[in-house]
Protein backbone atom coordinates (compact mmCIF):
# COMPACT_ATOMS: atom_id res chain seq x y z
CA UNK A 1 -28.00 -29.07 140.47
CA UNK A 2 -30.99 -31.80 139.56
CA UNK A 3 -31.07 -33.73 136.66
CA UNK A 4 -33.09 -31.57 134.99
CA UNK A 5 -31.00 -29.05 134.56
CA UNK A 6 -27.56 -31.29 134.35
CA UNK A 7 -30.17 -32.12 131.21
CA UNK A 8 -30.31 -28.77 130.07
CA UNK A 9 -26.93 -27.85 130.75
CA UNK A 10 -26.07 -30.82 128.21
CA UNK A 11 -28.28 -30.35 125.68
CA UNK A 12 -27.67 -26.06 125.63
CA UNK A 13 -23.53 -26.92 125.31
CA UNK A 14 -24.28 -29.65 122.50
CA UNK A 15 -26.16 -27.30 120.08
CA UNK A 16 -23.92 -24.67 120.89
CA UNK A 17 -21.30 -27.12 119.88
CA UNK A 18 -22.76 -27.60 116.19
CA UNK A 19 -21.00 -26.28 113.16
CA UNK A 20 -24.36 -25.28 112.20
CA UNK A 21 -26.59 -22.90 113.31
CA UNK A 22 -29.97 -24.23 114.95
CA UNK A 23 -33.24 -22.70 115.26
CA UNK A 24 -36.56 -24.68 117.07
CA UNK A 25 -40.05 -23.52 115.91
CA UNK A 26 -43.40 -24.32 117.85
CA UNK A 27 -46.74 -25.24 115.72
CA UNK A 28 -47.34 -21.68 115.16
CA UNK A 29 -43.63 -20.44 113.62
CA UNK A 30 -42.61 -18.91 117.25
CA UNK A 31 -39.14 -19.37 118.42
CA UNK A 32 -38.71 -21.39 121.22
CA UNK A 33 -34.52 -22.02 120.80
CA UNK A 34 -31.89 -21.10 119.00
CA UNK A 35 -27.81 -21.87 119.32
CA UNK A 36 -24.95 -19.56 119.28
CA UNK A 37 -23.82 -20.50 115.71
CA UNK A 38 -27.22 -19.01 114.83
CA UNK A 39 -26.93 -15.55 116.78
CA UNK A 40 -23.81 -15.17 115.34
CA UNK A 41 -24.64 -16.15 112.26
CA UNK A 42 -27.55 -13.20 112.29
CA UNK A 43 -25.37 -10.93 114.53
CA UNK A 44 -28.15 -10.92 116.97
CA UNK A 45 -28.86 -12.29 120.69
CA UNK A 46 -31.08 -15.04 122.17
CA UNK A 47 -33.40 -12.47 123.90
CA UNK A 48 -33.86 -10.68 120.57
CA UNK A 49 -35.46 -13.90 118.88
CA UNK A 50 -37.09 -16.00 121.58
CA UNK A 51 -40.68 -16.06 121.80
CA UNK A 52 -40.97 -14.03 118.58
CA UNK A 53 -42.44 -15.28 115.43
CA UNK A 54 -40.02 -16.89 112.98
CA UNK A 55 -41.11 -14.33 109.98
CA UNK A 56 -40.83 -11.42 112.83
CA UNK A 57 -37.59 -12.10 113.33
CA UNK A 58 -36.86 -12.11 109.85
CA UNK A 59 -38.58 -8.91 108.38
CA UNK A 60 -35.86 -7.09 108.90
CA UNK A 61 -32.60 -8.75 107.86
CA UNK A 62 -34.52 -10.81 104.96
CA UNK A 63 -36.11 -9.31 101.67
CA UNK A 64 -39.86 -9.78 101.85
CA UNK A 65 -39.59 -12.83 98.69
CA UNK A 66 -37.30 -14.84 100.60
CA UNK A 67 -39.54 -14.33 103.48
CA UNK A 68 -42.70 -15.66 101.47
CA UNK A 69 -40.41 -18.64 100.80
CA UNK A 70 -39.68 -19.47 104.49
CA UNK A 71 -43.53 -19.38 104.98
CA UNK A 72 -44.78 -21.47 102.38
CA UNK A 73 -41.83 -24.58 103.01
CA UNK A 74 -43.06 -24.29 106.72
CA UNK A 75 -46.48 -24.83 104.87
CA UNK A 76 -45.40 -27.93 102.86
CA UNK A 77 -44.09 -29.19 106.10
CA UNK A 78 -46.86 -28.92 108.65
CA UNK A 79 -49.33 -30.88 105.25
CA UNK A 80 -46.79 -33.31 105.30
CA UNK A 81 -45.05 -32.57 102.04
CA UNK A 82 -41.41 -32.62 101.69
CA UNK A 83 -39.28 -29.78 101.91
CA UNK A 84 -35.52 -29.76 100.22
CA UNK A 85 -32.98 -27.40 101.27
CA UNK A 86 -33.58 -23.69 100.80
CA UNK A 87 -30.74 -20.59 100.11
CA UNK A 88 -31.38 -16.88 101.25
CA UNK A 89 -29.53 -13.97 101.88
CA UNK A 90 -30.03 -12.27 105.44
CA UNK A 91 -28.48 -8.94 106.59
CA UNK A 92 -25.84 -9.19 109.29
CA UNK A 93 -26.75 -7.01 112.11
CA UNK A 94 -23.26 -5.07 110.98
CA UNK A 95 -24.46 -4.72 107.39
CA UNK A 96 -23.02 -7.40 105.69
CA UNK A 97 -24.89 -9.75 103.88
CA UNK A 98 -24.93 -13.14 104.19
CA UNK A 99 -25.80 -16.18 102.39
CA UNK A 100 -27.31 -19.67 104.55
CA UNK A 101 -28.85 -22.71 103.55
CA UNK A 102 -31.86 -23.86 105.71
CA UNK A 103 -32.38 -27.19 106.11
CA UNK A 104 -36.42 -27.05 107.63
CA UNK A 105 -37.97 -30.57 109.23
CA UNK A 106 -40.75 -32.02 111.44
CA UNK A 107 -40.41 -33.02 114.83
CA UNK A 108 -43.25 -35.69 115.28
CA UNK A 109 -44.04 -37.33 118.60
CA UNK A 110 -44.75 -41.83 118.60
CA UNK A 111 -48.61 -41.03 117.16
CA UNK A 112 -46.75 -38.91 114.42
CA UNK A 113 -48.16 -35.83 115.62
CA UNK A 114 -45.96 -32.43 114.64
CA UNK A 115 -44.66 -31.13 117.83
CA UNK A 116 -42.28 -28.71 116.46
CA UNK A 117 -40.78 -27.19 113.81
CA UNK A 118 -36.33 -27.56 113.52
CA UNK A 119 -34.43 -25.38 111.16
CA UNK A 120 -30.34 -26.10 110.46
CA UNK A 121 -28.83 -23.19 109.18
CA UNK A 122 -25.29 -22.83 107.74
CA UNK A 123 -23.56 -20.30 106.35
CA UNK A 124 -23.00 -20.61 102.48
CA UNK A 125 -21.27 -17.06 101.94
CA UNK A 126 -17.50 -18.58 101.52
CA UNK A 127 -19.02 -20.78 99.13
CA UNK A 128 -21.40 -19.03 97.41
CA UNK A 129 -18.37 -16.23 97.22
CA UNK A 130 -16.21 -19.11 95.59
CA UNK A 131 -18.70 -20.76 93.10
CA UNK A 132 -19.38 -16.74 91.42
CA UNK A 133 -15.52 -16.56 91.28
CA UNK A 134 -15.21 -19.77 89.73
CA UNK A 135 -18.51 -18.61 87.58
CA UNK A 136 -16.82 -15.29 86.99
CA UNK A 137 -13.07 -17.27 85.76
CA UNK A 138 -15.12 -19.14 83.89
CA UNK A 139 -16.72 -16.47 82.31
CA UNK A 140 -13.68 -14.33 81.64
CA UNK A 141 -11.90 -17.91 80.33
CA UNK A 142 -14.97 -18.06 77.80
CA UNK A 143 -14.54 -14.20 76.76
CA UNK A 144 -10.94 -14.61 76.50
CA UNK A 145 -11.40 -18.41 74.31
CA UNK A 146 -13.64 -15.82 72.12
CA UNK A 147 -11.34 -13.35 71.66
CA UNK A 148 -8.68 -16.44 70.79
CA UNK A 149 -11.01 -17.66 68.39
CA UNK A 150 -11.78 -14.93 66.48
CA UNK A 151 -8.42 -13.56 66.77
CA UNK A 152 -7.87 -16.93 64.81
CA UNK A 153 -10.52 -16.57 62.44
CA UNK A 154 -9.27 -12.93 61.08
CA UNK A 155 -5.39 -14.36 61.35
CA UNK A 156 -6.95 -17.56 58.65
CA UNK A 157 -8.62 -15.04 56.73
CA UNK A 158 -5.71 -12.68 56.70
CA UNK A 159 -3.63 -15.50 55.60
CA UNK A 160 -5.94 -17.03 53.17
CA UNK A 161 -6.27 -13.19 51.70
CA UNK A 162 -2.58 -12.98 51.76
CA UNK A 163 -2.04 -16.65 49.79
CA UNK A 164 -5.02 -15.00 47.28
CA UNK A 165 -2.73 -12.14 46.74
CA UNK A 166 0.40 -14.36 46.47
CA UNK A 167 -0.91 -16.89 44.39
CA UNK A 168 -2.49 -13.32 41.83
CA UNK A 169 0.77 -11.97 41.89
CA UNK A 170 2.45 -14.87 40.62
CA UNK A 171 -0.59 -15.50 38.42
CA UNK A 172 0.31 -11.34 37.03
CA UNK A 173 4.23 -12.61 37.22
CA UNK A 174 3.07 -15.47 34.75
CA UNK A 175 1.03 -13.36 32.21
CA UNK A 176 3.30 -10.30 32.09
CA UNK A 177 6.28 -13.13 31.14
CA UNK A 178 3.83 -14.91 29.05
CA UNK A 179 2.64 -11.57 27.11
CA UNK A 180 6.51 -10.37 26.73
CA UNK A 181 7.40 -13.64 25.25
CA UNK A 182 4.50 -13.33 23.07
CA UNK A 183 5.44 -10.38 21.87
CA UNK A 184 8.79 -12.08 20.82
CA UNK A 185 7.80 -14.57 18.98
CA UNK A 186 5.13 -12.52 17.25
CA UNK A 187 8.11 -10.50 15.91
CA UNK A 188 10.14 -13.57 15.58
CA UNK A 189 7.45 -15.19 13.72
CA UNK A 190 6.89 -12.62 11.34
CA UNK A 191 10.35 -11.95 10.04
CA UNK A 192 12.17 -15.64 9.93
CA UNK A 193 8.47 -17.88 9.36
CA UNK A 194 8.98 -17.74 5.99
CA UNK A 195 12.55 -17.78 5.81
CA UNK A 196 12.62 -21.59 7.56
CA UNK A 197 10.23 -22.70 5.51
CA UNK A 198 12.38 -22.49 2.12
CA UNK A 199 15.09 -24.33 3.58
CA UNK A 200 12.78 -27.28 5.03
CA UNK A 201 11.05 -27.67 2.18
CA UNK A 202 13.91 -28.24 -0.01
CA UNK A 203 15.35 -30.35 3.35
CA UNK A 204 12.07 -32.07 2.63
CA UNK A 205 11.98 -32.60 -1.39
CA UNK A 206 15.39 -34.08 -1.18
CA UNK A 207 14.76 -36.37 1.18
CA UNK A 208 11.97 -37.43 -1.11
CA UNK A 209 14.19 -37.87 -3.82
CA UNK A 210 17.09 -39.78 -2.14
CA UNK A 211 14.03 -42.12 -0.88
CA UNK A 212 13.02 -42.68 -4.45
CA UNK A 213 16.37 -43.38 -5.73
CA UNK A 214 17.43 -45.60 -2.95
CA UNK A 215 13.73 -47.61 -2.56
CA UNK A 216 14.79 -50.55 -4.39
CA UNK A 217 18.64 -50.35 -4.19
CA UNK A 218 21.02 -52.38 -3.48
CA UNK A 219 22.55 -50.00 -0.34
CA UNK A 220 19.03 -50.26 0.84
CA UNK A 221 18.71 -53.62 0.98
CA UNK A 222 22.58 -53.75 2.48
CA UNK A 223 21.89 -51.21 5.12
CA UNK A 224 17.76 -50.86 5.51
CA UNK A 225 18.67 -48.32 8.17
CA UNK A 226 19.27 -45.56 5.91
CA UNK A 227 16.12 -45.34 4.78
CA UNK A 228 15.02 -45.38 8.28
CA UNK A 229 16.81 -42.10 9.19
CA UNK A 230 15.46 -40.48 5.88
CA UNK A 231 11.92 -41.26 7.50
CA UNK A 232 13.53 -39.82 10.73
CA UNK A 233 14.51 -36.56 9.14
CA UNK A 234 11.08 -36.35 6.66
CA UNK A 235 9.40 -36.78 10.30
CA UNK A 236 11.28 -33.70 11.56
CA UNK A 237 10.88 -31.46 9.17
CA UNK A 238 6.82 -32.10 9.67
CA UNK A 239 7.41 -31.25 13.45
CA UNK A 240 9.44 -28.15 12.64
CA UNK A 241 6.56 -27.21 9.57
CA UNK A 242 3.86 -27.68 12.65
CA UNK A 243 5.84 -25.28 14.85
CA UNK A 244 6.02 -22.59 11.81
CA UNK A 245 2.58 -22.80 11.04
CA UNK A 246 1.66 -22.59 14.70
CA UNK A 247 4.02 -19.45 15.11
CA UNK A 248 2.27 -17.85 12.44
CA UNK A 249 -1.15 -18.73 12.66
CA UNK A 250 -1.07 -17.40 16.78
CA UNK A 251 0.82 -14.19 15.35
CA UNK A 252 -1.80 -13.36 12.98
CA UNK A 253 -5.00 -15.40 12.91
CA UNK A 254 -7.03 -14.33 10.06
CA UNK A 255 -10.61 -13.37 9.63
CA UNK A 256 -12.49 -16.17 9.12
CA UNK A 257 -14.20 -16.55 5.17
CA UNK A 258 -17.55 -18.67 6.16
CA UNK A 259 -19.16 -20.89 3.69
CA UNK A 260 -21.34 -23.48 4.08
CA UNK A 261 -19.31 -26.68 4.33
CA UNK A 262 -19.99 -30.14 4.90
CA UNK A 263 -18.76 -31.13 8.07
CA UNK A 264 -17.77 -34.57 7.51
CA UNK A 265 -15.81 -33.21 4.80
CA UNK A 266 -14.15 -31.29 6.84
CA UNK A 267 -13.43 -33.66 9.48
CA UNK A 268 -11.83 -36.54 6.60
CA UNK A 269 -9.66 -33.90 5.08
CA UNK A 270 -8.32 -32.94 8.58
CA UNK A 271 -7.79 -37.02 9.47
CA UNK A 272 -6.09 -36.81 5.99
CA UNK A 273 -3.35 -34.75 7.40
CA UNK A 274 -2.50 -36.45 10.56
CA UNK A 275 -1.24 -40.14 10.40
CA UNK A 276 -3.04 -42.04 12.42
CA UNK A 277 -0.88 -44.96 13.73
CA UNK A 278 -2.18 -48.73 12.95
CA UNK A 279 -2.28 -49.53 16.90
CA UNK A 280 -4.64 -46.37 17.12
CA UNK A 281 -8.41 -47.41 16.60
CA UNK A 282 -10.53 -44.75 14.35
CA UNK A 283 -14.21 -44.68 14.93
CA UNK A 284 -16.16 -41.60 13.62
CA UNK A 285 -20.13 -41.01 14.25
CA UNK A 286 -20.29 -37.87 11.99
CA UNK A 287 -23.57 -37.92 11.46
CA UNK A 288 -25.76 -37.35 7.85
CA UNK A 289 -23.08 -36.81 4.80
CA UNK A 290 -25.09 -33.59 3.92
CA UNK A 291 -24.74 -31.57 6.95
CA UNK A 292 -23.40 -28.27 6.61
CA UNK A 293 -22.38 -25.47 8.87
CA UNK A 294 -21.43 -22.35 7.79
CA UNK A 295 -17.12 -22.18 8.98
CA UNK A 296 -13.69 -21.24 7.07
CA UNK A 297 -13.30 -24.83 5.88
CA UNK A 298 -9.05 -23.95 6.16
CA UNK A 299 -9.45 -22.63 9.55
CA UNK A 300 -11.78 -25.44 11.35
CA UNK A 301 -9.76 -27.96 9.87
CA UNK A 302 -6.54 -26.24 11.85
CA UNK A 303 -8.33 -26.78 14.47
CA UNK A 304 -9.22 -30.50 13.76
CA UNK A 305 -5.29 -31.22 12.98
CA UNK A 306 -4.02 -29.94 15.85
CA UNK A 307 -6.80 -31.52 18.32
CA UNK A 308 -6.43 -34.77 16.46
CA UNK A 309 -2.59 -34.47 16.86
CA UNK A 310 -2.94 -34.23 20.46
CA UNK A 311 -5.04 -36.87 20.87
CA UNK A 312 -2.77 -39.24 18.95
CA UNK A 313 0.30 -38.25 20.82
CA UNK A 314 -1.57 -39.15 24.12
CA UNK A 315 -1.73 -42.83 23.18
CA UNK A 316 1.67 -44.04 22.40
CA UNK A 317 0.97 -47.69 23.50
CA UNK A 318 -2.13 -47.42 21.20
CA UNK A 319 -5.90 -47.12 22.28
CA UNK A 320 -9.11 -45.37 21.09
CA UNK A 321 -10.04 -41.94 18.72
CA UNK A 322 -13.33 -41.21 18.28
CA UNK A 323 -14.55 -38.57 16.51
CA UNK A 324 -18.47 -38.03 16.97
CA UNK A 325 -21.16 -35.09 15.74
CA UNK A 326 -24.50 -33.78 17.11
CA UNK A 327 -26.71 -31.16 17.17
CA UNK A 328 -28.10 -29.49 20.28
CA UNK A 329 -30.34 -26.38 20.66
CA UNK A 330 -28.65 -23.65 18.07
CA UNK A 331 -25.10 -25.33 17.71
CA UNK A 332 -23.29 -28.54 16.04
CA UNK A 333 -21.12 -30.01 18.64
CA UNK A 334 -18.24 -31.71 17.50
CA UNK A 335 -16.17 -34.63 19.93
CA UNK A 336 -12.57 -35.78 19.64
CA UNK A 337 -12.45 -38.55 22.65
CA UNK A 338 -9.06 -40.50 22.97
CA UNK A 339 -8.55 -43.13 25.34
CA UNK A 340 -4.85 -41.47 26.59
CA UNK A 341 -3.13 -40.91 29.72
CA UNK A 342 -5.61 -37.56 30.55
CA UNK A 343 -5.29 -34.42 31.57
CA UNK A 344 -4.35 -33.41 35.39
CA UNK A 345 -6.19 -31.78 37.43
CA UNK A 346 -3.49 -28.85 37.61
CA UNK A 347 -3.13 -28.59 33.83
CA UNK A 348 -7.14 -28.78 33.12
CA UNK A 349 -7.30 -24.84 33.14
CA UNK A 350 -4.24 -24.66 31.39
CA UNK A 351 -4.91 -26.48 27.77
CA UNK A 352 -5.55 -22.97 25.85
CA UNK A 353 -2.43 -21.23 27.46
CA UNK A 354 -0.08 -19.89 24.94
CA UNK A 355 3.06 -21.47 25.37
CA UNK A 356 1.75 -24.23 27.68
CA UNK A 357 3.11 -27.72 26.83
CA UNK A 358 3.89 -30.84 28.84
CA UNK A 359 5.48 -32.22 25.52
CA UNK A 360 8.88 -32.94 24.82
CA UNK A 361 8.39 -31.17 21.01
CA UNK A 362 5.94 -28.13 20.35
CA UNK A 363 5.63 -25.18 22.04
CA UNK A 364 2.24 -24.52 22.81
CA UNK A 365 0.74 -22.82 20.89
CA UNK A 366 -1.48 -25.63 18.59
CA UNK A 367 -4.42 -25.31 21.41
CA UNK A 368 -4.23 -21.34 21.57
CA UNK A 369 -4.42 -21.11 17.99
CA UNK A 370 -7.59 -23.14 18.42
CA UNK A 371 -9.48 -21.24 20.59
CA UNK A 372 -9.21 -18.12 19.15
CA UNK A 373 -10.15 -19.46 15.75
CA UNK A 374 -13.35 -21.08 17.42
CA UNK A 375 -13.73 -17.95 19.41
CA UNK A 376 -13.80 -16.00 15.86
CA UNK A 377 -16.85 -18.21 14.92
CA UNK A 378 -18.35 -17.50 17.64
CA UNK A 379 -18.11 -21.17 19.07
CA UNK A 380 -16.72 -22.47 21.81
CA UNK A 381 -13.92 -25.35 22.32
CA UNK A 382 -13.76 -26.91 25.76
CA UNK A 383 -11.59 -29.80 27.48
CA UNK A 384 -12.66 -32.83 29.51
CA UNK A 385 -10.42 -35.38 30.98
CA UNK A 386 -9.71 -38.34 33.62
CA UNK A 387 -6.68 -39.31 34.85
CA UNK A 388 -5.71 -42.92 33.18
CA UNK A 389 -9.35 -42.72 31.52
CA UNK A 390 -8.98 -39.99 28.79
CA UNK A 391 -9.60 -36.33 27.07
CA UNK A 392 -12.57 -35.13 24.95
CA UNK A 393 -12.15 -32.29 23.39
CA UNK A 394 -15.72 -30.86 22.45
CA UNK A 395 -16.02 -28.06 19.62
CA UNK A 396 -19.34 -26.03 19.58
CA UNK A 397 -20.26 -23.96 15.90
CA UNK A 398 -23.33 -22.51 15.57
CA UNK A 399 -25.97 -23.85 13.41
CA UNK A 400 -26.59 -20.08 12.32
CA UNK A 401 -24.19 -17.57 10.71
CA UNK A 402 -22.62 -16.52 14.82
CA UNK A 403 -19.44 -14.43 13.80
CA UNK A 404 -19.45 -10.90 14.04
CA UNK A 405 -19.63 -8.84 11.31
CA UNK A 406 -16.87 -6.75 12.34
CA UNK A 407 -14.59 -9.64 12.18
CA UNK A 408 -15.49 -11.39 9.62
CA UNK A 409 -15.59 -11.68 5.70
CA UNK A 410 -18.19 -13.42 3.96
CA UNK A 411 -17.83 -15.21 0.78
């Protein structure tokens, strides 16, 4: 054997050797050699391919796109343009398809002339196979994080719907034991009101006596403490007076009588009745002395007291009360501001409550009684408060005659 075809012999074993298969183009896109990898690859033989042109040979394994993409990167090439790699699916000659990457370049001799055209083909299937499974898992893992999701959006909403029904059937709960013992002390307001008052007021006119008898006496110089607790019970017997009249002004509020009445006379009778202590700061902004509004005098200034009497009691260590009017649009508002602990955040909504207290003495029922006599005047009362900062209790009458006629006598 001559060199030439030891040569041969070498060079025909090496590409046959290659992982990849191996196809060698002339100028004009014939084949002039292929390797084994490649005929297997196509499931064809070398006397099936040789001599033919490349897009021959492919016409009938390739769809007619992929085809137009062979020819134009063999285009690129032979003008010198680069060509990256290129993926298309062939038909095996049993049927099956398959899916190569083609790897097209220039042979060029020393002047840099093209002499022929290589092609390196390997077979992507496996991989291609393996990147739409991983495509497909990821796919599915994307449904299924979906599903998750919105499996966890209707379990929050069927929770948050189920703490919505809790917290309304507690809310119900709360009402239906506020309404029955409403209904109590309606009845027990109506039948033994009265019947406490006769023996505190005589509790009440004989402490006032024993305090004038004893004022400048010798036992109260000796023991000073007695008249101390005789200030103690007097003090009482207001509290237990302010829970009778609040019993029986929430059991039966009556219809308001409106007159026209001077509000700042109003407000100073009202300041009259509540003792306002000397570490307690008064400032009042009430406006011109002749302003009137047309109220029941007795019933605004029930409201007044008991405001005012909350606002006190929120400043034991002393501080600021301010009482301030002012007209805007088709109502007189009226402003009790204290400079107390406040209201929190939880009890805001709960002021007007019957029954709602955060007070040692009382039992909730001053603020109730408020609102519905302001409600009777058509007004309104509303509550605003800071933590550490303060309440303002604002009180809106209208300017006009407001209260229904239904509910209300005018005098």
């Amino acid at each position: 054997m001559g060199e030439l075809e030891e040569a041969r012999a070498y060079s025909e074993a090496l590409l046959n050797s290659m992982i990849d298969g191996l196809g060698v183009l002339d100028l004009e896109g014939k084949v002039i050699d292929v390797n084994e990898p490649l005929l297997q690859m196509m499931g064809l033989k070398k006397e099936e391919i040789v001599g033919l042109p490349l897009i021959q040979v492919l016409g009938p394994v390739a769809e007619s796109a992929e085809i137009e993409k062979i020819s134009a990167t063999i285009g690129q090439l032979m003008a010198g343009a680069p060509a990256g790699f290129i993926e298309m699916v062939i038909t095996h000659k049993d049927g099956t398809r398959v899916t190569i990457s083609i790897g097209p370049s220039v042979v060029r001799d020393a002047q840099g002339k093209p002499v022929m055209l290589l092609a390196v083909m390997r077979d992507i299937t496996e991989r291609k196979r393996m990147e739409q499974e991983i495509q497909d898992k990821n796919e599915q893992l994307n449904a299924q994080n979906e599903e998750l999701r919105a499996t966890e959006e209707e379990l929050r909403a069927s929770n948050e719907e189920l703490q919505a029904a809790n917290e309304e059937l507690t809310e119900t709960q709360e009402q239906l034991i506020r309404s029955e013992r409403l209904a109590a002390i309606g009845q027990l307001a109506g039948g033994v009101g009265h019947e406490l008052r006769n023996p505190l007021g005589a509790i009440k006119n004989a402490v006032y006596y024993i305090k004038g008898k004893l004022a400048k006496s010798e036992l109260a110089e000796k023991e000073p403490r007695v008249m101390e607790f005789l200030d103690i019970v007097d003090d009482e017997v207001n509290v237990s007076n302010k829970i009778i009249t609040d019993l029986l002004g929430f059991s039966r509020v009556g219809k308001p009588l409106v007159m026209p009445t001077p509000v700042r006379k109003v407000v100073e009778e009202a300041l009259a009745r509540v003792p306002i202590p000397e570490n307690v700061e008064l400032n009042e902004n009430l406006g011109p002395d002749s302003k009137e509004v047309a109220v029941d005098a007795g019933q605004i200034q029930q409201v007044l007291v008991n405001v005012i009497t909350n606002a006190v009691q929120a400043m034991p260590e002393g501080g600021k009360l301010t009482i301030s009017t002012r007209e805007r649009k088709d109502f007189l508002e009226l402003d009790v501001t204290d400079t107390g602990s406040g209201i929190s955040d939880e009890n805001k909504g709960k002021v007007f409550d019957p029954l709602f207290t955060t007070r040692a003495k009382g039992i909730g029922l001053g603020l109730a009684v408020s609102k519905s006599i302001i409600d009777r005047h058509g007004g309104q009362i509303e509550a605003k408060s800071a933590v550490g900062k303060g309440t303002t209790f604002t009180i809106r009458l209208p300017l006009e005659i407001p209260v229904q006629e239904d509910s209300v006598e005018k005098q």
